[in-house]
Structures are given as C-alpha cells and as structure tokens.
N, C-alpha and C. Protein backbone atom coordinates (compact mmCIF):
# COMPACT_ATOMS: atom_id res chain seq x y z
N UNK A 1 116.79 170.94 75.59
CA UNK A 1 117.80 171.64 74.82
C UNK A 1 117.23 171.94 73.44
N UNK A 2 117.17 173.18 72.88
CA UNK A 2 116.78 173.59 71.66
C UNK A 2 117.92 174.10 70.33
N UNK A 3 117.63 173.64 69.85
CA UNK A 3 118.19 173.83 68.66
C UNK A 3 117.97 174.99 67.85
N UNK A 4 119.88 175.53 67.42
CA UNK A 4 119.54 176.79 66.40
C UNK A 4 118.87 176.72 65.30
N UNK A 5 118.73 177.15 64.56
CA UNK A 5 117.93 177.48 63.12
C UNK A 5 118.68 176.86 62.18
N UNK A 6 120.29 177.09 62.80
CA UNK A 6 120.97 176.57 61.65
C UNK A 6 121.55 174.79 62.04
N UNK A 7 121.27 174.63 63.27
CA UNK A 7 121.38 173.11 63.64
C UNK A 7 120.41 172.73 63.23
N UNK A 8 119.06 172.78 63.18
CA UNK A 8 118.43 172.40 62.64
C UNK A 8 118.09 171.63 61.24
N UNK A 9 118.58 173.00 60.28
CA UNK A 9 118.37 172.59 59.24
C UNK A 9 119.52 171.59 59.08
N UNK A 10 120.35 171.78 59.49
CA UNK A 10 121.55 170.31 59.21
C UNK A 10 121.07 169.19 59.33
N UNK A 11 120.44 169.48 60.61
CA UNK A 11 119.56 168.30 61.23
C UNK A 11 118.47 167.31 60.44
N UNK A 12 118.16 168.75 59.91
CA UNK A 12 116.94 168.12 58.74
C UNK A 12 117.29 167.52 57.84
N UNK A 13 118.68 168.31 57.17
CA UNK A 13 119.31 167.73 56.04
C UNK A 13 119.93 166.08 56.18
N UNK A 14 120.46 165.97 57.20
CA UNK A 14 121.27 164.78 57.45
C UNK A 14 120.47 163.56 57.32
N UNK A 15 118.45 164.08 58.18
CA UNK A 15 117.82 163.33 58.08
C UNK A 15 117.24 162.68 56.61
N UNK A 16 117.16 163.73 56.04
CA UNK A 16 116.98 163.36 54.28
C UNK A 16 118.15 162.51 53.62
N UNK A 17 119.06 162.85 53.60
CA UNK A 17 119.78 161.71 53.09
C UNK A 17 119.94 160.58 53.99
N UNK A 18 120.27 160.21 54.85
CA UNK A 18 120.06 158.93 55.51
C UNK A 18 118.84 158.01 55.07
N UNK A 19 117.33 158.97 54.91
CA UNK A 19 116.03 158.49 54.12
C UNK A 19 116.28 158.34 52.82
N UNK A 20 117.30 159.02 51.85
CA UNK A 20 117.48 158.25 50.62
C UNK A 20 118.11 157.49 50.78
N UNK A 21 119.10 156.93 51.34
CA UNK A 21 120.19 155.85 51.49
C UNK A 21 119.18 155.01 51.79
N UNK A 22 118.59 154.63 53.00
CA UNK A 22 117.46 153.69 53.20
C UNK A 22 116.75 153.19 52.12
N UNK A 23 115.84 154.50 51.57
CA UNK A 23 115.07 153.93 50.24
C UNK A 23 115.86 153.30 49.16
N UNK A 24 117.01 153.41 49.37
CA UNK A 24 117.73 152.69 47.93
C UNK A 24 118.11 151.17 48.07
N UNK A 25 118.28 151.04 49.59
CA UNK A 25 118.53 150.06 49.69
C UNK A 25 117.16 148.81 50.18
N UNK A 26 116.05 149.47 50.06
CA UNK A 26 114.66 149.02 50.29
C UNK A 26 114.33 148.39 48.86
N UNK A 27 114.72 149.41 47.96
CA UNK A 27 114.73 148.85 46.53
C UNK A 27 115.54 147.86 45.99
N UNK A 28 116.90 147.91 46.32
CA UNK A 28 117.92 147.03 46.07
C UNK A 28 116.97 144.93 46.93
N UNK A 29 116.62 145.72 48.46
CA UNK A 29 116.16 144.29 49.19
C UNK A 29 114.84 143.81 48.22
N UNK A 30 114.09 144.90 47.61
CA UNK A 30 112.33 144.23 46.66
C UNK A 30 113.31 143.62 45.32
N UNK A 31 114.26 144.38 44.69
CA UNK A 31 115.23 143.80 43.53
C UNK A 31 115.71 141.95 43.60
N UNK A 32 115.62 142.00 45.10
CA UNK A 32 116.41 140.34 45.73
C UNK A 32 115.25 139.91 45.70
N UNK A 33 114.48 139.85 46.20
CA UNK A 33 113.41 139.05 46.64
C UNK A 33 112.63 138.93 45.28
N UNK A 34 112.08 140.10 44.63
CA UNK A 34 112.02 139.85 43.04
C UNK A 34 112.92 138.61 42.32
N UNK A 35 113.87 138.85 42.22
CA UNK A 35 114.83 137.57 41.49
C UNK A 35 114.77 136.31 41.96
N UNK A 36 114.92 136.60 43.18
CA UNK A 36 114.28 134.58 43.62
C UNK A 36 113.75 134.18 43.75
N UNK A 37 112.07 135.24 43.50
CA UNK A 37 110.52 134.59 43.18
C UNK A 37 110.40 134.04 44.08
N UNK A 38 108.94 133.90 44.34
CA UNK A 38 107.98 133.67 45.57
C UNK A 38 107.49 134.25 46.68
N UNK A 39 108.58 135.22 47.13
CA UNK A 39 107.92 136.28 47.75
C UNK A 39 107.21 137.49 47.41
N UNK A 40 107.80 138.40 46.57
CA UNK A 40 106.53 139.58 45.66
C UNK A 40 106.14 138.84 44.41
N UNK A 41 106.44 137.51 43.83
CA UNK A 41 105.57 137.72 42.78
C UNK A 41 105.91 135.94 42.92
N UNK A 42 105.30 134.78 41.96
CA UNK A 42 105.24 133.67 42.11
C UNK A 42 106.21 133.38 41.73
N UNK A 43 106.70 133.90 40.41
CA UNK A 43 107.72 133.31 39.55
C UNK A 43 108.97 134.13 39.40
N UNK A 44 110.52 133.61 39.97
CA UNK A 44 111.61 134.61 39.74
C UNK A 44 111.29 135.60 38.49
N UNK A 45 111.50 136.44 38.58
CA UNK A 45 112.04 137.73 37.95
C UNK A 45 113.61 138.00 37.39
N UNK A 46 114.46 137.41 37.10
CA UNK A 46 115.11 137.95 37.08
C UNK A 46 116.13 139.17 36.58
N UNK A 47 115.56 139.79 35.43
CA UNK A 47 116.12 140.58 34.99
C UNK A 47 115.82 141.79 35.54
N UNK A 48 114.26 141.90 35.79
CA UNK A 48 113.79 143.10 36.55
C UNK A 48 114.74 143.51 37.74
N UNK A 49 114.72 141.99 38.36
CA UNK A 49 115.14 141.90 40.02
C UNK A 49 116.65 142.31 39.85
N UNK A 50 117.51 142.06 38.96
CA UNK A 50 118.69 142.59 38.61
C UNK A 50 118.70 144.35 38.60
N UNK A 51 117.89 144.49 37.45
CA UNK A 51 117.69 146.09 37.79
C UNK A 51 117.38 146.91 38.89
N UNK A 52 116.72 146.22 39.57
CA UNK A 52 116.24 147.35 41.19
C UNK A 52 117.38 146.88 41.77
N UNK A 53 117.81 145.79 42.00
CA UNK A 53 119.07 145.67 42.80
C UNK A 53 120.43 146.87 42.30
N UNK A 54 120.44 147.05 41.10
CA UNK A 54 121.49 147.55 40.82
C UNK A 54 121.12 149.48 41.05
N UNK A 55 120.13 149.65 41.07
CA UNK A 55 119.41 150.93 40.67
C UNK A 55 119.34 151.25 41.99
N UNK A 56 118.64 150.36 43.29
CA UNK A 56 119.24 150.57 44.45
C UNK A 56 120.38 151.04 44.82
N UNK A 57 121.29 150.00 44.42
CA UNK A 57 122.88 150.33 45.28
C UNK A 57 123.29 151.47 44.66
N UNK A 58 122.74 151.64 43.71
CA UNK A 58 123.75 153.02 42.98
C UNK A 58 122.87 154.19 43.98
N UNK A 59 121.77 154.09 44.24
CA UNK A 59 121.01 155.33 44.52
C UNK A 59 121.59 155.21 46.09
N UNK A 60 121.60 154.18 46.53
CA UNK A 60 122.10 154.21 48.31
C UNK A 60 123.79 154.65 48.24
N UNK A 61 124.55 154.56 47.44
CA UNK A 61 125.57 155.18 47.58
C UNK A 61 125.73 156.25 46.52
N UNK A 62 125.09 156.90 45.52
CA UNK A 62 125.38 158.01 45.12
C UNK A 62 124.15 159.52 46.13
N UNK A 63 123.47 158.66 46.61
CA UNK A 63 122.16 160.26 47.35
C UNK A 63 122.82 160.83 48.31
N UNK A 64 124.12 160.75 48.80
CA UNK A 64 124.50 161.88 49.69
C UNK A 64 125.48 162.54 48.74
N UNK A 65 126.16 162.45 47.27
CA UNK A 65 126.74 163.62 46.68
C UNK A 65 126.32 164.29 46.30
N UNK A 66 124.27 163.55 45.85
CA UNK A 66 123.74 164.30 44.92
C UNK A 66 123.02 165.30 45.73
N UNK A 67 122.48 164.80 46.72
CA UNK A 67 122.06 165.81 48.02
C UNK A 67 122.66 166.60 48.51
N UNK A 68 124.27 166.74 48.55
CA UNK A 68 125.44 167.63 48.81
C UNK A 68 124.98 168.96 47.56
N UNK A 69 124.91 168.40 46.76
CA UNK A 69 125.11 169.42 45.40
C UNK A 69 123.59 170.29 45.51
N UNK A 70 122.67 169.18 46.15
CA UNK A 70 121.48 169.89 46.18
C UNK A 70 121.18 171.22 47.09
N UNK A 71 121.91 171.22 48.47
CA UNK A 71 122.12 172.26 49.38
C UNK A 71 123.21 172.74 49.50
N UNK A 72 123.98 172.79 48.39
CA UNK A 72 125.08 173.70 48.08
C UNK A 72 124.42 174.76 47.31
N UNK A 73 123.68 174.02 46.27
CA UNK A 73 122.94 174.92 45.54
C UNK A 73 121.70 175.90 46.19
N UNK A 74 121.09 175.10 47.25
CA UNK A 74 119.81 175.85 48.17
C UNK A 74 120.73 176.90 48.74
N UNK A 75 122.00 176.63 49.47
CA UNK A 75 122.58 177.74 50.09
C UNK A 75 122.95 178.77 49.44
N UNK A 76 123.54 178.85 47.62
CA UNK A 76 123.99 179.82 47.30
C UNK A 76 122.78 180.67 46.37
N UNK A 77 121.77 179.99 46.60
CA UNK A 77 120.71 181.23 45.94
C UNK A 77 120.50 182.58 47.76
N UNK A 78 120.67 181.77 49.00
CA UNK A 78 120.29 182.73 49.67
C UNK A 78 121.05 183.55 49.84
C-alpha cells in the first residue's frame, strides 16, 4: 500500500515530533542520572542535573505546539 504525497508528509511530520518529544525526555533521563552522580559523572551534579531535567520536560511537552506553528507556517508560504 502506497502512500499519497500528502499522507506522507503528515507521516513525516508526526514522525518529527514524536523524535522531539523523545529527545526531551532523553535529556530530562541524562538531567536524573546527572543529579544522583555516578552514572555520567562521579560526583552528583545537582544543579546542572536540575536544569536538563527541567529543560527536558518543558521541551517534551512544549515540541508538538512549537512544531504545529512550524508547518502552519511551511504550509502558508506554499
């Protein structure tokens, strides 16, 4: 079964944000493991590890409005 041109690109699109949601929350999991030290680095972290945690969750739940706005905008230049 093949896909239209325009399923596609949905297709594509849907796949991109799902990959930022992931990456944010990849950052948020290095943010944890940062703060309770010993796994990426010897000694807790914690203020850093506070920041990626928080910089994560915001990016895993704000990248599908900001990605909305992004192919709202791709659509109305065509």
């Amino acid at each position: 079964m093949t896909m239209t041109p325009e399923e596609e690109k949905w297709a594509n699109r849907a796949g991109a944000v799902r990959w930022m949601q992931i990456g944010g929350l990849i950052i948020a999991l290095v943010g944890l493991l940062m703060a309770r030290g010993g796994v990426v680095t010897d000694e807790p972290w914690p203020i850093l590890g506070s920041l990626l945690v928080v910089s994560g969750l915001i990016d895993a739940a704000l990248s599908p409005k900001v990605m909305k706005r992004y192919f709202e905008a791709e659509d109305a230049k065509k």
